[in-house]
Protein backbone atom coordinates (compact mmCIF):
# COMPACT_ATOMS: atom_id res chain seq x y z
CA UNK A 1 0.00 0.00 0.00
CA UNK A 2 2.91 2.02 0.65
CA UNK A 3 3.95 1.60 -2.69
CA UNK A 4 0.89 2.63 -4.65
CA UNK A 5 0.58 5.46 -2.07
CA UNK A 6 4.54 6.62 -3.33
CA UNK A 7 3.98 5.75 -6.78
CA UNK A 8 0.81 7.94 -7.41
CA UNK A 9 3.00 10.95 -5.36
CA UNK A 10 5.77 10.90 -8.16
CA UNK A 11 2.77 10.75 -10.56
CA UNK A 12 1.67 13.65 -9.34
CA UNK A 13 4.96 15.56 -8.72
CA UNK A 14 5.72 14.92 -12.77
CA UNK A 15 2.86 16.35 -14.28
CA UNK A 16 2.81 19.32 -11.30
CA UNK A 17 6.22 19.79 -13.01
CA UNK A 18 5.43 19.39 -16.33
CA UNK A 19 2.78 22.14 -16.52
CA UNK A 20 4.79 24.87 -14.53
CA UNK A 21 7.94 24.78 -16.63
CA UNK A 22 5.98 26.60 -19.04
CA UNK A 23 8.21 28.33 -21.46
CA UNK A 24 7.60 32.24 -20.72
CA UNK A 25 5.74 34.41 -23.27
CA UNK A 26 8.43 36.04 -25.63
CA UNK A 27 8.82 39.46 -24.91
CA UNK A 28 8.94 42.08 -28.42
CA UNK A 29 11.92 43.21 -29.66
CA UNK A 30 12.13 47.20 -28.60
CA UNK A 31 12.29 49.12 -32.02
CA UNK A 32 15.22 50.02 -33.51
CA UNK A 33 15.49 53.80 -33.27
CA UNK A 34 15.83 56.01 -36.16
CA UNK A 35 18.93 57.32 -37.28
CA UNK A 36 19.20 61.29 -38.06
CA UNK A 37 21.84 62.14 -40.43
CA UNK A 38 23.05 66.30 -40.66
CA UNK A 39 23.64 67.68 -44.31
CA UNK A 40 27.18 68.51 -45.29
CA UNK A 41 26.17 72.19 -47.18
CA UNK A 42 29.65 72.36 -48.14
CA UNK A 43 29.51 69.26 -49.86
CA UNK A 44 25.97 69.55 -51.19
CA UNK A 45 25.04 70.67 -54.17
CA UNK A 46 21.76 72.39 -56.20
CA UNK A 47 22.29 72.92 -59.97
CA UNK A 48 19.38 74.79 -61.73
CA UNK A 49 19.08 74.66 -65.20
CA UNK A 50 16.68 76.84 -67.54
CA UNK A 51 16.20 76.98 -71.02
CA UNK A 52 15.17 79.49 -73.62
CA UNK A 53 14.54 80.14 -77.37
CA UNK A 54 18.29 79.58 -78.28
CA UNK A 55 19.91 78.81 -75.37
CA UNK A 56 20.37 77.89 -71.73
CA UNK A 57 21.58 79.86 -68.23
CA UNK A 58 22.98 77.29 -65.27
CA UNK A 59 23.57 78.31 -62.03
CA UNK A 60 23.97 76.83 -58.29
CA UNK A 61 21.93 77.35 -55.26
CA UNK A 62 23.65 76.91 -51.90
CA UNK A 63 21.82 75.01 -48.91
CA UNK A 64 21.76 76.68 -45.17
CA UNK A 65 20.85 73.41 -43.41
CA UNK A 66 19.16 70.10 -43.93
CA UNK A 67 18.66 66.81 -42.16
CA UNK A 68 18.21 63.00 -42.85
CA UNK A 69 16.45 60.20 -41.32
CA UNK A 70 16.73 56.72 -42.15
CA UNK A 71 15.83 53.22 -40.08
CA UNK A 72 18.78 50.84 -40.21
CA UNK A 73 20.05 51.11 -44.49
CA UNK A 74 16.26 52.66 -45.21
CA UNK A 75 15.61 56.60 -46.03
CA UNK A 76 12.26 57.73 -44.12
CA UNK A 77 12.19 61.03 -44.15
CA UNK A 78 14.36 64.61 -43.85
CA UNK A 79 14.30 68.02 -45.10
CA UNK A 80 16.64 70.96 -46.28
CA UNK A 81 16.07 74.39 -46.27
CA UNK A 82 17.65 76.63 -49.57
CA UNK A 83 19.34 79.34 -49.05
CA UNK A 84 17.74 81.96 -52.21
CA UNK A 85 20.47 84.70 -51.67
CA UNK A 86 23.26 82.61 -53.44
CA UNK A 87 21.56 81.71 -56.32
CA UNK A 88 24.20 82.28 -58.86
CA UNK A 89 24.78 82.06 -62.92
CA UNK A 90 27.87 79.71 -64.01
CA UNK A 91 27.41 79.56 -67.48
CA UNK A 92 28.23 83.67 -68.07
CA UNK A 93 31.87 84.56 -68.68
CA UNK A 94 31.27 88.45 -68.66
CA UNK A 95 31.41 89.83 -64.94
CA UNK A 96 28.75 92.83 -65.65
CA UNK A 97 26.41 90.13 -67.65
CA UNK A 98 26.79 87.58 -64.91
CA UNK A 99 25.87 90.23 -62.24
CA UNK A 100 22.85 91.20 -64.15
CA UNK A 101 21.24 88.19 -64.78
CA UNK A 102 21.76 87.24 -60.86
CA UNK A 103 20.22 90.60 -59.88
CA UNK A 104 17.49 89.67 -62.16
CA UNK A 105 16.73 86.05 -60.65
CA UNK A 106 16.77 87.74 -57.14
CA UNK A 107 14.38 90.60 -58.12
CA UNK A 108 10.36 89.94 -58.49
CA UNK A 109 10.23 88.78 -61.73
CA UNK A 110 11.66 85.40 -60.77
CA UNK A 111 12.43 84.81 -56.86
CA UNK A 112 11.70 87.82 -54.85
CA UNK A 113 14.36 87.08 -52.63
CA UNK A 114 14.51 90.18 -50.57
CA UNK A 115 10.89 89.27 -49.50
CA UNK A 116 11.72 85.61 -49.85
CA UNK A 117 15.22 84.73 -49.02
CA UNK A 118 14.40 80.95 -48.23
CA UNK A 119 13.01 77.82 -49.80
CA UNK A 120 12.12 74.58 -48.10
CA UNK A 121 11.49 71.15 -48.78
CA UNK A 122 10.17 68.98 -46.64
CA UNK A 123 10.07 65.31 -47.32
CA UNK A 124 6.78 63.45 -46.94
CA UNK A 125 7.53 59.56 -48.12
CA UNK A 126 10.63 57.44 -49.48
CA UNK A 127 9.52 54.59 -51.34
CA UNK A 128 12.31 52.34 -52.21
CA UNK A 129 12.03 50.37 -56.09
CA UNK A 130 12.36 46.79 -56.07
CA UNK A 131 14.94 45.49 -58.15
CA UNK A 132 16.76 48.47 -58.52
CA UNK A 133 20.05 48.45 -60.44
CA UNK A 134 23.27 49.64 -59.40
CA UNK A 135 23.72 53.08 -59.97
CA UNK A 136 20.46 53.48 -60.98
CA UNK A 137 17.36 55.73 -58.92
CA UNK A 138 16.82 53.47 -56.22
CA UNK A 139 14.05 55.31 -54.17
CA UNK A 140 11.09 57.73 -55.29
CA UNK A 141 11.13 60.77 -52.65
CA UNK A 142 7.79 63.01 -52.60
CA UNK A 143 7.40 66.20 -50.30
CA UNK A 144 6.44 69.89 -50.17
CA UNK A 145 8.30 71.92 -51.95
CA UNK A 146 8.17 76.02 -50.84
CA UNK A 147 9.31 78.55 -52.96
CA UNK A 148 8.16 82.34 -52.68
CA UNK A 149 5.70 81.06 -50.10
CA UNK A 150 3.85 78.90 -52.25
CA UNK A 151 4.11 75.46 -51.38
CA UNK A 152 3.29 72.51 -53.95
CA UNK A 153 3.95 68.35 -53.62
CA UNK A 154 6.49 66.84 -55.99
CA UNK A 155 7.85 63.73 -56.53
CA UNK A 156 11.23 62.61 -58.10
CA UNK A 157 13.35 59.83 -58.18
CA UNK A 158 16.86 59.33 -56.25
CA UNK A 159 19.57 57.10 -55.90
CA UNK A 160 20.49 56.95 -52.53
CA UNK A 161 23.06 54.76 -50.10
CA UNK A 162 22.49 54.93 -46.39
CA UNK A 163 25.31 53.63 -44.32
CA UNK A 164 26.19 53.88 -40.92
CA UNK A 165 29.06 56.29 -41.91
CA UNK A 166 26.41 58.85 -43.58
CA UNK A 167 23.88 59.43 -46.81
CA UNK A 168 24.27 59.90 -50.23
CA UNK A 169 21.94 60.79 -52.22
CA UNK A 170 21.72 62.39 -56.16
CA UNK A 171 18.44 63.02 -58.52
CA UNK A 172 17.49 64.86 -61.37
CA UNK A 173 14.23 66.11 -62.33
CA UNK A 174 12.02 68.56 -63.67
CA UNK A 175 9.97 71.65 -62.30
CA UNK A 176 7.02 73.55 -63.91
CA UNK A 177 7.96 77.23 -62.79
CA UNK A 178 4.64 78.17 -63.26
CA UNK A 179 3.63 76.47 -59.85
CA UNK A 180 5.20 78.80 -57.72
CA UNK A 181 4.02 81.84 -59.78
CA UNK A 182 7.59 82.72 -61.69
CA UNK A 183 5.62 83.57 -64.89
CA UNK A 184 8.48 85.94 -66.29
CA UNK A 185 8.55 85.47 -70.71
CA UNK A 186 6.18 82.56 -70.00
CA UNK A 187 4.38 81.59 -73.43
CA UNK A 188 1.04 81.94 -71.27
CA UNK A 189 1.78 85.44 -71.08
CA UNK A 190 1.91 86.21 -74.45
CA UNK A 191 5.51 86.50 -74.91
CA UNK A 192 7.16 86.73 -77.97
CA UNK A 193 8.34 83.51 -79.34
CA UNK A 194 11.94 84.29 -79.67
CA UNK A 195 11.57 85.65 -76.39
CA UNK A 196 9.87 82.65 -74.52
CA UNK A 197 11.55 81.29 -71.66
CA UNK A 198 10.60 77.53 -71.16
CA UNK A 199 8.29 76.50 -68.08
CA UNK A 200 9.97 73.60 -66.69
CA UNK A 201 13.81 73.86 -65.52
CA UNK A 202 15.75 70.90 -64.54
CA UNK A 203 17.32 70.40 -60.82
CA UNK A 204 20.50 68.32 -60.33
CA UNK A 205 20.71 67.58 -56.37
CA UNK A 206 23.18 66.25 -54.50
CA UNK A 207 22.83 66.04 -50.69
CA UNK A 208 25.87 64.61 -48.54
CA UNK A 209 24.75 63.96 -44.75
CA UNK A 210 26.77 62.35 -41.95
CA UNK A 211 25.48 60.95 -38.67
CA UNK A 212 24.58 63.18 -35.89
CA UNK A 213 26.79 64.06 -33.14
C-alpha cells in the first residue's frame, strides 16, 4: 500500500512539473530607433538649369541646413532648407552680364528674394524600387516643396546609399515654374516667341549627410 501510495506521489509531482515549466511568453523586440543624419552644405550641391529660345543659363543654389532620417540602411524622411540669396549664374563669362542676370533672378520677376530669401522642402515619403540596379534611382522621394511662399507636392526619383558612416543621395528632375508663380517670358503670357523662356527647368541635387553628433 505504501507503494501505490509513493507511486501515485511521483505521478503527481511529474505532471505538477510538467505544466509549470511553461516556457515564458516572448517578450517584443524594442524598435530600432531612427537614425538622423546632418547635411554637409559644403559638400551639397543644387544645380538649376533653364532653357530658352536659343539657349540655356545654369547656375547653383547653396543650402543653409538640412537633415536626414533613415531606419537601419532605409531613407524615411528629412528636409533641407535653400538658401535663395546665393543663387548664382555659371554659365556667363562676362562679370557685368553675370551680375545682371543674378540681380534679375533675385528681383520679383523670378524669386523675390529680398521678400523671400528661403526655400524649403520637406520630405513626406521614401519609397524604395524593387529590383533596382546599381547606380540606378533606387528610391522615389515626394514632399512639399516652398518657394516664394507657395508650397506645392512633388515627386522625383533618387539614388540613394544609407550607411552607418552617412547618406548619399543624387536626382534629377524637372519643375514647372509656373507652380510657384515665376511667370516671367512665360508663353502663357503672351511673350514673344523668340523671347519665350521655357516653363519647366531641370534640378540636379546632391545632398551629402553624416550621422549626428
Amino acid at each position: 500500500m505504501k507503494t501505490l501510495s509513493l507511486s501515485f506521489a511521483l505521478l503527481l509531482a511529474a505532471f505538477s512539473t510538467r505544466f509549470n515549466n511553461t516556457t515564458p511568453a516572448l517578450r517584443p523586440s524594442a524598435p530600432v530607433a531612427a537614425t538622423t543624419f546632418v547635411v554637409d552644405t559644403d559638400q551639397s550641391e543644387l544645380v538649376w538649369t533653364a532653357t530658352k529660345v536659343g539657349g540655356e543659363h545654369t547656375g547653383t543654389v547653396k543650402l543653409s541646413q538640412g537633415q536626414l532620417t533613415a531606419d537601419g540602411k532605409a531613407l524615411t524622411g528629412g528636409s533641407f532648407t535653400i538658401d535663395m540669396t546665393t543663387i548664382t549664374d555659371t554659365d556667363i563669362t562676362n562679370a557685368d552680364f553675370n551680375a545682371r542676370l543674378t540681380n534679375h533672378l533675385k528681383s520679383d520677376d523670378f524669386f523675390s528674394v529680398e521678400r523671400h530669401p528661403t526655400a524649403t522642402f520637406v520630405m513626406t515619403k521614401a519609397t524604395p524600387l524593387a529590383q533596382a540596379k546599381s547606380g540606378q534611382p533606387n528610391y522615389t522621394i515626394a514632399g512639399d516643396l516652398t518657394i516664394k511662399g507657395i508650397t506645392k507636392p512633388i515627386s522625383f526619383p533618387a539614388t540613394v546609399t544609407v550607411s552607418g558612416s552617412g547618406v548619399n543621395a543624387t536626382a534629377r528632375f524637372e519643375l514647372n515654374r509656373l507652380n510657384w508663380d515665376l511667370q516671367y517670358r512665360s508663353s502663357l503670357l503672351g511673350t514673344a516667341a523668340d523671347k519665350i523662356i521655357h516653363d519647366d527647368f531641370t534640378i540636379a541635387l546632391t545632398l551629402v549627410a553624416q550621422p549626428q553628433q
